[in-house]
N, C-alpha and C. Protein backbone atom coordinates (compact mmCIF):
# COMPACT_ATOMS: atom_id res chain seq x y z
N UNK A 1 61.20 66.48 -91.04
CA UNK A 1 60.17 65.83 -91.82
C UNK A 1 60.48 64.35 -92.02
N UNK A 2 61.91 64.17 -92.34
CA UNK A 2 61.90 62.36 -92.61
C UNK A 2 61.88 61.92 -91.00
N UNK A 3 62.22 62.44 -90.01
CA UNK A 3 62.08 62.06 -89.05
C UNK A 3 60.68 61.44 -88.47
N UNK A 4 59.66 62.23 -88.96
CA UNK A 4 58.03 61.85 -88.78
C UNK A 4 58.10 60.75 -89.43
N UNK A 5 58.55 60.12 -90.95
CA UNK A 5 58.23 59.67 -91.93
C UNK A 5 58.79 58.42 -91.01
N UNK A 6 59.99 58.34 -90.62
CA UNK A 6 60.57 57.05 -90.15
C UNK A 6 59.52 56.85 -89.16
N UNK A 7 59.61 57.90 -88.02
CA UNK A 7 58.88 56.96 -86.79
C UNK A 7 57.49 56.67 -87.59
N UNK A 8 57.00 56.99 -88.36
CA UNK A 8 55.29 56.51 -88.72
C UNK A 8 55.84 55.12 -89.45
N UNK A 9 56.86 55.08 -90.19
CA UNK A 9 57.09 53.98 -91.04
C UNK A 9 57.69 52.47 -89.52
N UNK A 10 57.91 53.33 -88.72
CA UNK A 10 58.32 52.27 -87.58
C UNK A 10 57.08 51.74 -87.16
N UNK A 11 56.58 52.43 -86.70
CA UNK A 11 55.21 52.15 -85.75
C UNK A 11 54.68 51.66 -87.02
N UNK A 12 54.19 51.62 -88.35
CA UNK A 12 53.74 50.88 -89.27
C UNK A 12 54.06 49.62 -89.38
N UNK A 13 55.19 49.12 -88.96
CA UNK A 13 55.62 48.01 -89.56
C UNK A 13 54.77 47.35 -87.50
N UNK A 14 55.44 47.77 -86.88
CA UNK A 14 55.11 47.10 -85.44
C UNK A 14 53.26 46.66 -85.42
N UNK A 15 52.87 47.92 -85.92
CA UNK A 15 51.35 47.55 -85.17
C UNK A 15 50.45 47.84 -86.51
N UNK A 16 51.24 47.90 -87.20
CA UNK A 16 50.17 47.96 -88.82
C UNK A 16 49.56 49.04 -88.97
N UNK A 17 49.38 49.65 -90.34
CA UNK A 17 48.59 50.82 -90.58
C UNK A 17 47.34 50.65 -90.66
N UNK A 18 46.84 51.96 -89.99
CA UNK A 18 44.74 51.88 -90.42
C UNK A 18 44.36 50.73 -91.19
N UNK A 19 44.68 51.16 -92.92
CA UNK A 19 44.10 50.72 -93.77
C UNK A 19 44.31 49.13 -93.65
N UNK A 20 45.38 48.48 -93.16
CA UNK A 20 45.63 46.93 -92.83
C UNK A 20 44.42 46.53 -92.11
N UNK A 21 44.38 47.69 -90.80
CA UNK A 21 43.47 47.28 -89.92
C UNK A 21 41.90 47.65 -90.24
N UNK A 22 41.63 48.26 -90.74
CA UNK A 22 40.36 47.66 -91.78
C UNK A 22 40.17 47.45 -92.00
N UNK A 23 40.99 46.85 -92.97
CA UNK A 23 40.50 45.37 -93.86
C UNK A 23 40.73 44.55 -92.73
N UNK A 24 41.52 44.04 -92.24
CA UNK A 24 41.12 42.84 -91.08
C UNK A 24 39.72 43.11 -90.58
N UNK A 25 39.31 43.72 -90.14
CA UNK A 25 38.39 43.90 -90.04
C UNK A 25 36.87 43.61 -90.36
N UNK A 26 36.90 44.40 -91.91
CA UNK A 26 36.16 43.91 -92.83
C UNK A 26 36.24 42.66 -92.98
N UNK A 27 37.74 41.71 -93.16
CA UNK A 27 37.22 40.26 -93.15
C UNK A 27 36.48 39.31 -92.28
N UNK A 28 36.86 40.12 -90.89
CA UNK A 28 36.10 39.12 -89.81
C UNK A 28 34.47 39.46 -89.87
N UNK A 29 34.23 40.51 -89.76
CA UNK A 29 33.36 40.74 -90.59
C UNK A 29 32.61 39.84 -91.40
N UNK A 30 33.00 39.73 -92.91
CA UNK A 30 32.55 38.94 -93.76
C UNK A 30 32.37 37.39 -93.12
N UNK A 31 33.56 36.64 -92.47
CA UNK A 31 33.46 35.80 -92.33
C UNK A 31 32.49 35.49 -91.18
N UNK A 32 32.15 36.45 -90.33
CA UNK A 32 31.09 36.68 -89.14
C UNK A 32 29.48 36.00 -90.13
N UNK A 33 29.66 37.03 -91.10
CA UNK A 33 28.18 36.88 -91.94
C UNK A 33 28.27 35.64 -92.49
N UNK A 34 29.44 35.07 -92.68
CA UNK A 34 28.79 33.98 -94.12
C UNK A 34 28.99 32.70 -92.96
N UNK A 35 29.27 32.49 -91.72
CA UNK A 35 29.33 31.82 -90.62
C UNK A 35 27.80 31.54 -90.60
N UNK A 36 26.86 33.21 -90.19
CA UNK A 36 25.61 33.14 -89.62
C UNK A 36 24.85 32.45 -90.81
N UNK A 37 25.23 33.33 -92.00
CA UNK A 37 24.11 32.21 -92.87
C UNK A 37 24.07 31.09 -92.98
N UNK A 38 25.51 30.46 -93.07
CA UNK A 38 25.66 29.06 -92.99
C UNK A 38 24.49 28.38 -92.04
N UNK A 39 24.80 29.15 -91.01
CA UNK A 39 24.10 28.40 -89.58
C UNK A 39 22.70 28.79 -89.87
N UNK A 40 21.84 29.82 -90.04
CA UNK A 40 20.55 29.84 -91.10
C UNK A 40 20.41 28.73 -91.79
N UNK A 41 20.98 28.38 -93.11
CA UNK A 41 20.71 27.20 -94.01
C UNK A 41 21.00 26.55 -93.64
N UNK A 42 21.55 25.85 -92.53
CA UNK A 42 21.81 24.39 -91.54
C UNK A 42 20.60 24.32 -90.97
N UNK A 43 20.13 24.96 -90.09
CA UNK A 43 18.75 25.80 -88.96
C UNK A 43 17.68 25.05 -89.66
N UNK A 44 17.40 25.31 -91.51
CA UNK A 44 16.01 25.64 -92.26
C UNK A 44 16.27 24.36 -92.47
N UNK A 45 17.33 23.58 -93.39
CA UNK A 45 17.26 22.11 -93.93
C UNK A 45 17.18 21.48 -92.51
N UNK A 46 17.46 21.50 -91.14
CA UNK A 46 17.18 20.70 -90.25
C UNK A 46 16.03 20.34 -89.97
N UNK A 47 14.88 21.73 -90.27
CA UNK A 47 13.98 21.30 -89.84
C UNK A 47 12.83 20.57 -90.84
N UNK A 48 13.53 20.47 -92.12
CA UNK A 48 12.81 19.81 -93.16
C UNK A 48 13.43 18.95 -93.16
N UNK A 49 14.43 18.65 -93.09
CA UNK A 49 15.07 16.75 -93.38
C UNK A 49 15.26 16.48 -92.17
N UNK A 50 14.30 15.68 -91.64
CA UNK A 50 14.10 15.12 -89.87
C UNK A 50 15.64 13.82 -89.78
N UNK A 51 15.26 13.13 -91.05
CA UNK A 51 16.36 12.17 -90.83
C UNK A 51 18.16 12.53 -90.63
N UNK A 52 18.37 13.88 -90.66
CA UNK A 52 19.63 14.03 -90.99
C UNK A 52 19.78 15.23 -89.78
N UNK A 53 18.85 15.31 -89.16
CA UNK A 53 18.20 17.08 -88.34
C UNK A 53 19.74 16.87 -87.22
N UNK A 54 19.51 16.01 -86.65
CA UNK A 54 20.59 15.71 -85.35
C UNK A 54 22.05 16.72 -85.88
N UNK A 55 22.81 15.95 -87.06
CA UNK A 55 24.20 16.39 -87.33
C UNK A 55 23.85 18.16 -87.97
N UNK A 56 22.79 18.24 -88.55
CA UNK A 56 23.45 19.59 -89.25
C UNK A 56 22.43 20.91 -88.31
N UNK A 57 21.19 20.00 -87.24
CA UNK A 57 21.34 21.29 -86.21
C UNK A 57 21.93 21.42 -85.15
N UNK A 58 22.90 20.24 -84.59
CA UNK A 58 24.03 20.55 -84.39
C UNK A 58 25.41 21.58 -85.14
N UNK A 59 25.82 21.45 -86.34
CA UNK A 59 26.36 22.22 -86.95
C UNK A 59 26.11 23.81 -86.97
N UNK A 60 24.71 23.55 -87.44
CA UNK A 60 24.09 24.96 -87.77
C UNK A 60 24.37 26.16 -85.84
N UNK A 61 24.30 25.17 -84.62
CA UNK A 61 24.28 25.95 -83.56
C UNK A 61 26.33 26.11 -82.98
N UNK A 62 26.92 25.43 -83.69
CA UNK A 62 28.20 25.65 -83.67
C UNK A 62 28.44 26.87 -84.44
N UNK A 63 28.14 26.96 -85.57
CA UNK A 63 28.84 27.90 -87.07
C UNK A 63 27.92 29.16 -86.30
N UNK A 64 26.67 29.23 -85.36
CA UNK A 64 25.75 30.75 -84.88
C UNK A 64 26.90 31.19 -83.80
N UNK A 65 27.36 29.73 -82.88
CA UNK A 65 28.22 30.73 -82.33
C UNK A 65 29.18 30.87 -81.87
N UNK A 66 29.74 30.75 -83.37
CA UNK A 66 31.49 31.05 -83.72
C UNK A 66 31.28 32.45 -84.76
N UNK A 67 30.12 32.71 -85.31
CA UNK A 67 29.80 33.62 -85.96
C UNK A 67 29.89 35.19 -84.90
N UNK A 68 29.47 34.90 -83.51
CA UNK A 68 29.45 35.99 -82.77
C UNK A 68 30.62 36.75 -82.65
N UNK A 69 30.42 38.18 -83.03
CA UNK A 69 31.81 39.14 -82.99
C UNK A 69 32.06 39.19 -81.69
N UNK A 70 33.47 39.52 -81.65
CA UNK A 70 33.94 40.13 -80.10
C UNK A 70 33.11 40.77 -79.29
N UNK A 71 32.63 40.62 -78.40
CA UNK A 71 32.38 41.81 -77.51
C UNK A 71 30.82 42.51 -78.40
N UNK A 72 30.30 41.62 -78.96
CA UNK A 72 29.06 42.45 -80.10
C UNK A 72 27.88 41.22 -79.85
N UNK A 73 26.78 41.83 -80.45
CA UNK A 73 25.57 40.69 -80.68
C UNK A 73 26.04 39.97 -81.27
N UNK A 74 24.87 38.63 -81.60
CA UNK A 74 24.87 37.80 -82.43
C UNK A 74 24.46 38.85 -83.91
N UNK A 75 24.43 38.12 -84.71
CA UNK A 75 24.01 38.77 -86.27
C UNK A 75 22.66 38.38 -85.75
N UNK A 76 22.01 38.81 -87.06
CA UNK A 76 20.18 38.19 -86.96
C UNK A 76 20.28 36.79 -87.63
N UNK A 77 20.98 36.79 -88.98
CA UNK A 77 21.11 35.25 -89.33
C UNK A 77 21.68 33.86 -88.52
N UNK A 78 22.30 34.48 -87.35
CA UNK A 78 22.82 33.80 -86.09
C UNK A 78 22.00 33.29 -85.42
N UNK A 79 21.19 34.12 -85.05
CA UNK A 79 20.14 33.87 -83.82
C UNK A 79 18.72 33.24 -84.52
N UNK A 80 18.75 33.71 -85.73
CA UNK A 80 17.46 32.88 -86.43
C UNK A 80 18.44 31.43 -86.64
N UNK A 81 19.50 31.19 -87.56
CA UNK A 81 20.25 29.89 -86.96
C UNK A 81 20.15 28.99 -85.64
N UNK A 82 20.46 29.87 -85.10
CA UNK A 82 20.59 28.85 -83.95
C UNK A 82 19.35 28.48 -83.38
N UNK A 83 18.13 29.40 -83.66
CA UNK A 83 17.08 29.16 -83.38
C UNK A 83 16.69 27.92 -83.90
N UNK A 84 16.66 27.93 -85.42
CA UNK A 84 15.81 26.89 -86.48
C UNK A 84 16.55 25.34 -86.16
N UNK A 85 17.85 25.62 -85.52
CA UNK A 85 18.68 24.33 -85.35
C UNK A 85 18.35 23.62 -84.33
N UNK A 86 17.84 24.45 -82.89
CA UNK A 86 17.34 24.15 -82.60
C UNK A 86 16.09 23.34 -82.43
N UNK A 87 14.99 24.10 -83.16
CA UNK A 87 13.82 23.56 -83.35
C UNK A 87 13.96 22.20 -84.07
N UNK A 88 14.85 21.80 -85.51
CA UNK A 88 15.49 20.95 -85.99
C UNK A 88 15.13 19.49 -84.97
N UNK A 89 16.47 19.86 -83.80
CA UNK A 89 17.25 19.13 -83.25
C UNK A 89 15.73 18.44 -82.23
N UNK A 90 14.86 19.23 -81.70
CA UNK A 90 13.82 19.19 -81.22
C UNK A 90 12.91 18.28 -82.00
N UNK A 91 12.77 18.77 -83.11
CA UNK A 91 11.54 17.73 -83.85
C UNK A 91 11.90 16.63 -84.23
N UNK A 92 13.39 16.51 -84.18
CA UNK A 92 13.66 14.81 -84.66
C UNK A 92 13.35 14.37 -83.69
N UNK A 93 13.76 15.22 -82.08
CA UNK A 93 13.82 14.23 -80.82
C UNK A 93 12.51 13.37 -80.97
N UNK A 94 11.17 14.21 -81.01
CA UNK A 94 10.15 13.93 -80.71
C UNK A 94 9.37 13.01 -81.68
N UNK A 95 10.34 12.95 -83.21
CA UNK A 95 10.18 12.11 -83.82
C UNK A 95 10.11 10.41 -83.83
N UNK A 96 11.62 10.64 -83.39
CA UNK A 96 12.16 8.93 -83.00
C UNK A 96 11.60 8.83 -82.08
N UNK A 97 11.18 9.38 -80.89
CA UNK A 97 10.25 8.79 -79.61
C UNK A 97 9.18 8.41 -80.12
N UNK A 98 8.47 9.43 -81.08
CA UNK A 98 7.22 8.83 -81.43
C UNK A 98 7.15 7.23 -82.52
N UNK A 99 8.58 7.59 -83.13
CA UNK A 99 8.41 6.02 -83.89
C UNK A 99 8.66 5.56 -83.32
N UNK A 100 9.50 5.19 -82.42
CA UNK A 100 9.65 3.99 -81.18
C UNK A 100 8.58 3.43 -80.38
N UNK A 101 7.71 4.53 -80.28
CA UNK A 101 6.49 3.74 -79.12
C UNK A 101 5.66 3.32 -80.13
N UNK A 102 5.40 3.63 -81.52
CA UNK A 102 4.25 3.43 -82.53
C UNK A 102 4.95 1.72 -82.86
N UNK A 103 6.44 1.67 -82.90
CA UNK A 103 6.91 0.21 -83.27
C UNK A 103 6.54 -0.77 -82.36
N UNK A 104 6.76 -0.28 -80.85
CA UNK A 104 6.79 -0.99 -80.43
C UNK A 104 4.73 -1.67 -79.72
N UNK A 105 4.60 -0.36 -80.01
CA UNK A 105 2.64 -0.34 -79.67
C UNK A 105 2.45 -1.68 -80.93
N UNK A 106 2.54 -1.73 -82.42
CA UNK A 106 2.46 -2.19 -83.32
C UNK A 106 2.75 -3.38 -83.00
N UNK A 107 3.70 -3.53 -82.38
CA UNK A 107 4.48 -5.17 -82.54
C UNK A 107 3.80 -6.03 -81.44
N UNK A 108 3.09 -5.08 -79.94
CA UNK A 108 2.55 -5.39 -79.41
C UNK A 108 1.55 -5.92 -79.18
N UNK A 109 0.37 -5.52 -80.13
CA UNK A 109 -0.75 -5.92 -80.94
C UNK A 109 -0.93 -7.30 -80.63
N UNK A 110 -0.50 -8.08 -81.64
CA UNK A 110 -0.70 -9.80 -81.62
C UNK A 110 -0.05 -10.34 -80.04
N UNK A 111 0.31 -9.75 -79.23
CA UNK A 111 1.69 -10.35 -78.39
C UNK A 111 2.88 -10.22 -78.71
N UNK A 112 2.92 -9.96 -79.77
CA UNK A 112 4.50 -9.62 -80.38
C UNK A 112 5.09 -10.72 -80.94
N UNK A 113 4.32 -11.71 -80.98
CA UNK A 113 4.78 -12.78 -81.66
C UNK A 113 5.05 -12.72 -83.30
N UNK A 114 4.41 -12.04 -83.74
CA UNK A 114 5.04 -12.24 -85.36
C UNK A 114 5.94 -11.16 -85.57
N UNK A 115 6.27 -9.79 -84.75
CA UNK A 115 7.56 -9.33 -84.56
C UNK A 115 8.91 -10.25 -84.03
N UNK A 116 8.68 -10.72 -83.08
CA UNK A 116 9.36 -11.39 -82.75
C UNK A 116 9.95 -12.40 -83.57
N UNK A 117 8.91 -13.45 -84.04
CA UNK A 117 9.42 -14.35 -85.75
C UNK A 117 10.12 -13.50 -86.06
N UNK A 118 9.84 -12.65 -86.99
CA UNK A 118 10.31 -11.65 -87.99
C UNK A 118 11.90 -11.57 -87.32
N UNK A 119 12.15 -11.08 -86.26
CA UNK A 119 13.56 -10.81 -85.38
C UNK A 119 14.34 -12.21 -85.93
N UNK A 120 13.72 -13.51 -85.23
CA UNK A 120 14.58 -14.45 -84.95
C UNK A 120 15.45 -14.94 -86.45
N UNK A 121 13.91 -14.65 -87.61
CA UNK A 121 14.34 -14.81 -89.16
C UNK A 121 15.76 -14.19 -89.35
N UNK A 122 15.49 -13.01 -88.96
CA UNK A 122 16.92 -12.12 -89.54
C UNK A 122 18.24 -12.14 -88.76
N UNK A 123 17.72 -12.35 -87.48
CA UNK A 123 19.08 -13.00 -86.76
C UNK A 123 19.84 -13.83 -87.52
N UNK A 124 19.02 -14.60 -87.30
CA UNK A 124 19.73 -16.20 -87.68
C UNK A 124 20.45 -16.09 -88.78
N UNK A 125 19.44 -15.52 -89.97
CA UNK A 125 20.36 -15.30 -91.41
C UNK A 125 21.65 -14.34 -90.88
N UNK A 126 21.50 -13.11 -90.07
CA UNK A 126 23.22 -12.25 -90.15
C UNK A 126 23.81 -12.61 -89.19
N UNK A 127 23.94 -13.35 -88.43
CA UNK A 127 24.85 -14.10 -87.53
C UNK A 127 25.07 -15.57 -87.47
N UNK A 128 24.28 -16.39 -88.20
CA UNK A 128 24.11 -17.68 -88.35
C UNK A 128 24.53 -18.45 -87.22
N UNK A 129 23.67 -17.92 -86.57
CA UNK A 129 23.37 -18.24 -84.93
C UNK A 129 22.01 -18.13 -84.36
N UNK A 130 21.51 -18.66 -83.38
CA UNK A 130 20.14 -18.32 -83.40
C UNK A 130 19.91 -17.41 -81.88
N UNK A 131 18.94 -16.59 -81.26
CA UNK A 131 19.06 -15.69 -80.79
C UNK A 131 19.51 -16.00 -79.39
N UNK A 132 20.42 -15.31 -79.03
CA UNK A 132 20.69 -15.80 -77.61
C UNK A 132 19.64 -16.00 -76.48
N UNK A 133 19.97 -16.93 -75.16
CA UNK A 133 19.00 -17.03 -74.66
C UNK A 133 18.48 -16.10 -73.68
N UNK A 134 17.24 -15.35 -73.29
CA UNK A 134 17.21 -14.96 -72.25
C UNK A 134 16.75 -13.27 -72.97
N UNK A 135 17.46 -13.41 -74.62
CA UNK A 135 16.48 -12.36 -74.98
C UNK A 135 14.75 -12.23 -75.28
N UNK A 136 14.44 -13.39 -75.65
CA UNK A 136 13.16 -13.29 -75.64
C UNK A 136 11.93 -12.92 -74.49
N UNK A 137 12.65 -13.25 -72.96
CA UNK A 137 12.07 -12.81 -71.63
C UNK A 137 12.35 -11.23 -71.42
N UNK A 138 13.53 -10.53 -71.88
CA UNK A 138 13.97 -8.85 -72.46
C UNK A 138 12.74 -8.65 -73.14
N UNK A 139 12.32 -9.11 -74.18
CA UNK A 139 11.67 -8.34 -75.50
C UNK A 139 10.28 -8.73 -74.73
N UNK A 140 9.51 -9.58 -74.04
CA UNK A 140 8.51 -9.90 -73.61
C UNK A 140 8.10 -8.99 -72.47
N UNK A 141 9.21 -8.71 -71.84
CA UNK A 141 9.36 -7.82 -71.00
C UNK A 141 8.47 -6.33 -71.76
N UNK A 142 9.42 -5.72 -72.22
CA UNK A 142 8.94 -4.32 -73.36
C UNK A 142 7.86 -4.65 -73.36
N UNK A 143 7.71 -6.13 -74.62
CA UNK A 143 6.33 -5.82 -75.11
C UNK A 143 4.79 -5.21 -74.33
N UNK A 144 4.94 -6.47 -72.85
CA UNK A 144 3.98 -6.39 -71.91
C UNK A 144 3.79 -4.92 -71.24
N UNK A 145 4.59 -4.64 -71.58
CA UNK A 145 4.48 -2.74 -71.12
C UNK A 145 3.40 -2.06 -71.78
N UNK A 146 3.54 -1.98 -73.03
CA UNK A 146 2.84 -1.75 -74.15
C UNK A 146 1.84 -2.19 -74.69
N UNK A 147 1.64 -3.44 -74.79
CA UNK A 147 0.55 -4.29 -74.52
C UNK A 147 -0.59 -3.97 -74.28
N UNK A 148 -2.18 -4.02 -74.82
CA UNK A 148 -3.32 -3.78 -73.93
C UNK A 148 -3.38 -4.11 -72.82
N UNK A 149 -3.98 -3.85 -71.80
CA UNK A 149 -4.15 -4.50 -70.75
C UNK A 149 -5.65 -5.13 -70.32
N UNK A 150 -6.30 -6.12 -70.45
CA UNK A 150 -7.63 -6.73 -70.45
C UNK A 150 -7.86 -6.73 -68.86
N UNK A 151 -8.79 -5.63 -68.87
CA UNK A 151 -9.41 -6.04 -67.75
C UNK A 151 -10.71 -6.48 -67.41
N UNK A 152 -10.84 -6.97 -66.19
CA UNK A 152 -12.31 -7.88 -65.93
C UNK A 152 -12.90 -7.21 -65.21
């Protein structure tokens, strides 16, 4: 009888008993879930705060899948994560493209000349220098892209 008792108490110490290995278990586990939600509430605020969407639906699609168990699915809070982080990461894209062409459509308007003022004003004041040369044929460039085009 102590003979059983030792070898179980041997092999206990080497490779751990059940109950150790359950609870390990259970923790990866837990930490599986509170991973996916994380990445859920990263997912949902991405796609409501456009200005910040980039870093945390990025985050939110890291924490979905580091959340994935061994050899198992994603959770559902994973895959809705990584989903919403997605979408996030998507609507800012299409955001800043759209303010970029609306700035630059805008500035285009007059010729771009009172954008342009406006530029040289603020140069000058944060570099107390005035704009180098050769940018204004750059920015004329853009503008004329954008620009109406009058035809006859």
């Amino acid at each position: 009888m102590k003979v059983k008792y030792a070898k179980q108490t041997v092999f206990n110490l080497c490779f751990g008993n059940e109950d150790e290995m359950d609870f390990q278990e259970g923790q990866k586990e837990q930490s599986s879930k509170g991973l996916a939600i994380a990445s859920m509430i990263l997912g949902i605020v991405s796609i409501c705060c456009c200005c910040i969407s980039l870093p945390l639906g990025g985050l939110g699609i890291v924490l979905a899948i580091l959340s994935k168990r061994e050899n198992r699915e994603m959770l559902g809070q994973a895959k809705a994560g990584l989903i919403t982080s997605i979408i996030g990461i998507i609507i800012s894209i299409i955001a800043t493209v759209l303010l970029m062409i609306g700035s630059f459509a805008t500035a285009a308007e007059d010729g771009g000349e009172t954008f342009w003022k406006e530029y040289e004003q603020q140069y000058e004041q944060q570099y107390h220098q005035e704009v180098p040369e050769g940018a204004y044929d750059v920015y004329k460039d853009i503008i004329d892209q954008f620009a109406p085009q009058n035809e006859l």
